[in-house]
N, C-alpha and C. Protein backbone atom coordinates (compact mmCIF):
# COMPACT_ATOMS: atom_id res chain seq x y z
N UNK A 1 0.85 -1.19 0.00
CA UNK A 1 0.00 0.00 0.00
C UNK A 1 0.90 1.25 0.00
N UNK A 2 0.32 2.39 -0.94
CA UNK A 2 1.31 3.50 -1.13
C UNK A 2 1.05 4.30 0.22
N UNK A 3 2.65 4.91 0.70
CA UNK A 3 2.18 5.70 1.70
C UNK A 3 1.29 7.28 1.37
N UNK A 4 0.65 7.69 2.15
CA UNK A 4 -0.32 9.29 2.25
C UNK A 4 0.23 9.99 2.98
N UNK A 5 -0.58 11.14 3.12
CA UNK A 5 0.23 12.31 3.47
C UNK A 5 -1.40 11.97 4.40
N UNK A 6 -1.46 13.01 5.81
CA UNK A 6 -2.15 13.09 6.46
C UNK A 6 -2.91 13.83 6.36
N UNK A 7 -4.03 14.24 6.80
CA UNK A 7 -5.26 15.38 6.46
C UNK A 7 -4.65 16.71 6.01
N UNK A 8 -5.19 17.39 5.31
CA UNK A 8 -4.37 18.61 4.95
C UNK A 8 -4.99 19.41 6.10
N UNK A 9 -3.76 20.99 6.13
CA UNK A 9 -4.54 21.63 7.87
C UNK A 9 -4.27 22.96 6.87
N UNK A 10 -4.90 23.93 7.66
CA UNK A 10 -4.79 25.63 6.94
C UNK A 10 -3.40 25.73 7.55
N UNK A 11 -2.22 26.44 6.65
CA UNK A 11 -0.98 27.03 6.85
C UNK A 11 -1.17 28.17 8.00
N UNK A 12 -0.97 27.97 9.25
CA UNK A 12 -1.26 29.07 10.38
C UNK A 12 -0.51 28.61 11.69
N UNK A 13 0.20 29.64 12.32
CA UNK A 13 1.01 29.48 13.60
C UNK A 13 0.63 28.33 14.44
N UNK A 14 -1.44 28.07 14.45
CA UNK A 14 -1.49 27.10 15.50
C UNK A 14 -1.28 25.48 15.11
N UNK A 15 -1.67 25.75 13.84
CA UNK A 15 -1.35 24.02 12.88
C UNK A 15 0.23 23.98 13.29
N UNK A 16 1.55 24.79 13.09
CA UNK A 16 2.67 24.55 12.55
C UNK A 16 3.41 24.39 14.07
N UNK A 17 2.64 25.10 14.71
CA UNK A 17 3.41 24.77 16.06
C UNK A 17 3.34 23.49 16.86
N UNK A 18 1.71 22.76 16.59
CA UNK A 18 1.63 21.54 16.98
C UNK A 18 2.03 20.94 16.19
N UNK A 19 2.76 20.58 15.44
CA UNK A 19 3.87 19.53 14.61
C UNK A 19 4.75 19.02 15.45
N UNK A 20 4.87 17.70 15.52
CA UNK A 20 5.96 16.88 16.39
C UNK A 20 7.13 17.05 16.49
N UNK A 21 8.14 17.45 16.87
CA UNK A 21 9.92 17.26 16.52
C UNK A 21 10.59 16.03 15.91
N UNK A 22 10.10 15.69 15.03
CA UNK A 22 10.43 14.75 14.39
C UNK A 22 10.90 14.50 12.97
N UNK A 23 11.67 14.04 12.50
CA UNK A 23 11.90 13.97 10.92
C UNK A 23 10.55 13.57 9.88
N UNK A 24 10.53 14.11 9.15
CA UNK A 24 9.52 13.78 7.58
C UNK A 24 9.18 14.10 7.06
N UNK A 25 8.32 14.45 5.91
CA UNK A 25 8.26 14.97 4.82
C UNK A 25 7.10 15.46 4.90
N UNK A 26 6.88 16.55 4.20
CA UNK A 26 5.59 17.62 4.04
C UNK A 26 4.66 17.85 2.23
N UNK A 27 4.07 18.37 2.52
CA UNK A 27 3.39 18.58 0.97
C UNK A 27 2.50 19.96 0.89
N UNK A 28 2.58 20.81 0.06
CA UNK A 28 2.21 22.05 0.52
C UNK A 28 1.21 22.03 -0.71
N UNK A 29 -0.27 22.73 -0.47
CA UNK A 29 -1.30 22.52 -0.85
C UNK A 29 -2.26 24.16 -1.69
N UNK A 30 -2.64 24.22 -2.45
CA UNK A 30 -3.71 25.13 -2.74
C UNK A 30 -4.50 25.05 -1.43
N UNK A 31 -5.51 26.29 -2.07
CA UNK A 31 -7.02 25.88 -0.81
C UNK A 31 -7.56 24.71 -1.30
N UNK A 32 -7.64 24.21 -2.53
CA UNK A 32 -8.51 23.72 -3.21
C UNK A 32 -7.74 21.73 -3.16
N UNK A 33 -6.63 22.12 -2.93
CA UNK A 33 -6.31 20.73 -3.00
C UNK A 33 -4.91 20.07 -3.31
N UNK A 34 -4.62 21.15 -4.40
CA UNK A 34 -3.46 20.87 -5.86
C UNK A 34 -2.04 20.86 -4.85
N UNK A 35 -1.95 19.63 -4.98
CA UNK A 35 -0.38 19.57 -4.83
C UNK A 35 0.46 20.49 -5.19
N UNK A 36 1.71 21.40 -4.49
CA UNK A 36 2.37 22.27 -5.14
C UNK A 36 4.16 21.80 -5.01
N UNK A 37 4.25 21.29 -3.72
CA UNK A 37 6.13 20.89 -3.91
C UNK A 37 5.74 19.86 -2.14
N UNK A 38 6.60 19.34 -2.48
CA UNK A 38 6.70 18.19 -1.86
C UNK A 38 8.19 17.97 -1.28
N UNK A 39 8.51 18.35 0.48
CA UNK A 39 9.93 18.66 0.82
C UNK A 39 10.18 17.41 2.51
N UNK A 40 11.05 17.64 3.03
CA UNK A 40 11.72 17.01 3.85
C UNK A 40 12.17 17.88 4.84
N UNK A 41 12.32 17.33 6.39
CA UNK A 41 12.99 17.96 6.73
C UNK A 41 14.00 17.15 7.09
N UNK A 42 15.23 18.08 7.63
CA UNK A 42 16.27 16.93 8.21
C UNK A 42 16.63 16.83 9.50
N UNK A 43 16.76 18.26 10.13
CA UNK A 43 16.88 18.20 11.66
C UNK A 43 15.68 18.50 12.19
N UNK A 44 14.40 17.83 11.97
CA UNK A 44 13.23 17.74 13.15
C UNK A 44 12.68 18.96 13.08
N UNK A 45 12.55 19.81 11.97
CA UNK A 45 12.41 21.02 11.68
C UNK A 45 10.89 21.41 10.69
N UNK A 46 10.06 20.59 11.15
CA UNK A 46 9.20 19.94 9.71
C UNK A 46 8.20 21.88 9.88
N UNK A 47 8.07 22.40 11.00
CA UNK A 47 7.26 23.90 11.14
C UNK A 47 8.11 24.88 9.97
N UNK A 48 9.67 24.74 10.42
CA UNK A 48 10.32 25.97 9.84
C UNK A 48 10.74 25.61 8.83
N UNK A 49 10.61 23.97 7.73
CA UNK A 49 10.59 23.95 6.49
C UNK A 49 8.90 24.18 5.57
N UNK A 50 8.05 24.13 6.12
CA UNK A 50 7.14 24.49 5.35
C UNK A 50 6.85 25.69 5.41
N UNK A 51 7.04 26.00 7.08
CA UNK A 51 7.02 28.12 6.68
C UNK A 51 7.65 28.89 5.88
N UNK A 52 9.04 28.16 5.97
CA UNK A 52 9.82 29.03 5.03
C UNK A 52 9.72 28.89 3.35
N UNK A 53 8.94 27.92 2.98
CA UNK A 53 8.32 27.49 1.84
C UNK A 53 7.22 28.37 1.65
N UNK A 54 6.74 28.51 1.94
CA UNK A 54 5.30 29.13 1.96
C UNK A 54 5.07 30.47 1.47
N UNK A 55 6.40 31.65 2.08
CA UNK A 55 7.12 32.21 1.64
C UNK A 55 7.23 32.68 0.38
N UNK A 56 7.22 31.36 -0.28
CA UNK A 56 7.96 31.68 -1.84
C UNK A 56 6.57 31.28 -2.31
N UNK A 57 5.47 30.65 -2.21
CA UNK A 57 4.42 29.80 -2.58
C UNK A 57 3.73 30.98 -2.29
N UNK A 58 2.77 31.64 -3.33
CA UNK A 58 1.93 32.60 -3.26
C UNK A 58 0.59 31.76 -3.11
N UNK A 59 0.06 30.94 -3.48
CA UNK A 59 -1.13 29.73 -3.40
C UNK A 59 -0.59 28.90 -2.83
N UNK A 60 0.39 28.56 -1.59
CA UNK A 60 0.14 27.89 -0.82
C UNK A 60 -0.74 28.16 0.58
N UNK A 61 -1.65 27.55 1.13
CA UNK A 61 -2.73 27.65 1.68
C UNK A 61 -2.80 26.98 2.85
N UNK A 62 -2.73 25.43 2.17
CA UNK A 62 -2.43 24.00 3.23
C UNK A 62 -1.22 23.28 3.23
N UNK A 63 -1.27 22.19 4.29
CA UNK A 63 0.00 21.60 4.28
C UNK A 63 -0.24 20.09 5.01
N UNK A 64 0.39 18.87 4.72
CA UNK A 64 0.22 17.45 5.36
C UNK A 64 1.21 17.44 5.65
N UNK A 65 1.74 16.25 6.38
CA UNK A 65 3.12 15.70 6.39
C UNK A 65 3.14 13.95 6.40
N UNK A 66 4.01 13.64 6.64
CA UNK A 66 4.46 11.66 6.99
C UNK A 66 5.11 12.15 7.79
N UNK A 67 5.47 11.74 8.78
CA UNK A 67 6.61 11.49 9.83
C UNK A 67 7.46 10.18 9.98
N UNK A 68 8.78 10.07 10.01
CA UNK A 68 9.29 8.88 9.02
C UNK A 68 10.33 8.35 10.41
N UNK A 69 11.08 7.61 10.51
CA UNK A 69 11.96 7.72 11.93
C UNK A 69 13.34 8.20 11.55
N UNK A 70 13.53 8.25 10.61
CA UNK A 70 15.15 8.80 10.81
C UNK A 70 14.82 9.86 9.45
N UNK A 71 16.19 10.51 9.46
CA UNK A 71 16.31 12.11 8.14
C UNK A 71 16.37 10.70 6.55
N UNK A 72 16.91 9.93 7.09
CA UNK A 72 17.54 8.54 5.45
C UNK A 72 16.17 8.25 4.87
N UNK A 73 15.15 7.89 6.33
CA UNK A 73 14.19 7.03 5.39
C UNK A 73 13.53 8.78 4.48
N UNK A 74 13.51 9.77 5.31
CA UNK A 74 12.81 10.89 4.61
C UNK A 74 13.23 11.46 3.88
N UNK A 75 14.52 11.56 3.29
CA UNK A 75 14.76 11.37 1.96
C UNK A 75 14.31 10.58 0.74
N UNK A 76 14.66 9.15 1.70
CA UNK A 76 14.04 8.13 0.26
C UNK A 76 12.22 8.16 0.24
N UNK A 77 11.75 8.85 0.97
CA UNK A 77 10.06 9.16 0.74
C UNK A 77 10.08 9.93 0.26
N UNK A 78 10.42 11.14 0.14
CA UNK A 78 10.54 12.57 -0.82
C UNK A 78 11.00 12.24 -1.87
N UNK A 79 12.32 11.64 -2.53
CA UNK A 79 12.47 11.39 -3.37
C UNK A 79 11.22 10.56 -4.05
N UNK A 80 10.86 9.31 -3.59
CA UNK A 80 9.68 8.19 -4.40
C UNK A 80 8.59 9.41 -4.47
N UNK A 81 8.39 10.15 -3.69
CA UNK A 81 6.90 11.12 -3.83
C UNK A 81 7.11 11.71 -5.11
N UNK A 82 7.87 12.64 -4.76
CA UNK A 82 8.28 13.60 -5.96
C UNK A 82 8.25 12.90 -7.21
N UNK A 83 9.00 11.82 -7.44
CA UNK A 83 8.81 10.65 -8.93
C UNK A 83 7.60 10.50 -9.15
N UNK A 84 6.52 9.94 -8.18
CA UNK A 84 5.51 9.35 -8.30
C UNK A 84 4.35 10.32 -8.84
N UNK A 85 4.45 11.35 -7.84
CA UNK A 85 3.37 12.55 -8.14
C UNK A 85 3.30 13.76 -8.75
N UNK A 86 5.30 13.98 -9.22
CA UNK A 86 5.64 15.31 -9.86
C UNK A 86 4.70 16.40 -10.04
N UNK A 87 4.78 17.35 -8.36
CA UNK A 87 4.64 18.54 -8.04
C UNK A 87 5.01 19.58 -8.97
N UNK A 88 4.46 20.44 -8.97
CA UNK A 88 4.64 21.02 -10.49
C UNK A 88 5.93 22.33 -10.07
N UNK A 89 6.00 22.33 -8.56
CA UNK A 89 7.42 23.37 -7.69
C UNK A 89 7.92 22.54 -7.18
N UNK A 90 8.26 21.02 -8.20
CA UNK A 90 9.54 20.20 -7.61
C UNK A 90 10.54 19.83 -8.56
N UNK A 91 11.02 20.94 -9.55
CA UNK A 91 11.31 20.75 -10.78
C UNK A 91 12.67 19.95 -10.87
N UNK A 92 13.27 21.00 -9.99
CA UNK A 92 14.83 20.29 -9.79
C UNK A 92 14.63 18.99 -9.46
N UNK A 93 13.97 18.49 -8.92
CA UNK A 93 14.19 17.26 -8.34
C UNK A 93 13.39 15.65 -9.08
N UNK A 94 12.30 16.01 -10.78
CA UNK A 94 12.23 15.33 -11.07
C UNK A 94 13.05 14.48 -12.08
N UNK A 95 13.85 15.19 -12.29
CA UNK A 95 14.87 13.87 -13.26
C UNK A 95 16.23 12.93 -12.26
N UNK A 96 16.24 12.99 -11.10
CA UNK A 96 16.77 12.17 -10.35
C UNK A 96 16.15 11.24 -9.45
């Protein structure tokens, strides 16, 4: 079974602060739904990599995550995501 991303939440201080300290990967969302880039964190940082994404994302809105146990396996999930679902702000990263 393919892994999911978890309920999507509105991009806002109280969603990003209850995020676990933990390694894994995120997915940043329209209001409406649309997948936009699909990232990782590495040091347990999963609030201050999607904020700082968000940033640059004028229609980013929402956000999910996976939580994975180590930074290795959340790489190799970001990577298979990104292949699988090519985010349309994951450019660099679909031909590897």
């Amino acid at each position: 079974m393919a892994k999911r991303f978890g309920p999507l939440k509105n991009i806002n201080k109280t969603n990003l602060n209850k995020l676990p300290d933990k390694p894994g990967v995120y997915g940043i969302y329209t209001n409406g739904g649309k997948l936009l880039k699909i990232g990782r964190a590495k040091q347990h940082r999963l609030s201050d990599r999607i904020n700082e994404n968000v940033n640059d994302i004028d229609t980013a809105k929402k956000f999910s995550v996976m939580l994975t146990k180590n930074v290795e396996d959340a790489k190799r999930l970001e990577t298979k995501l990104i292949k699988s679902r090519k985010p349309p702000l994951n450019i660099e990263e679909k031909g590897k």
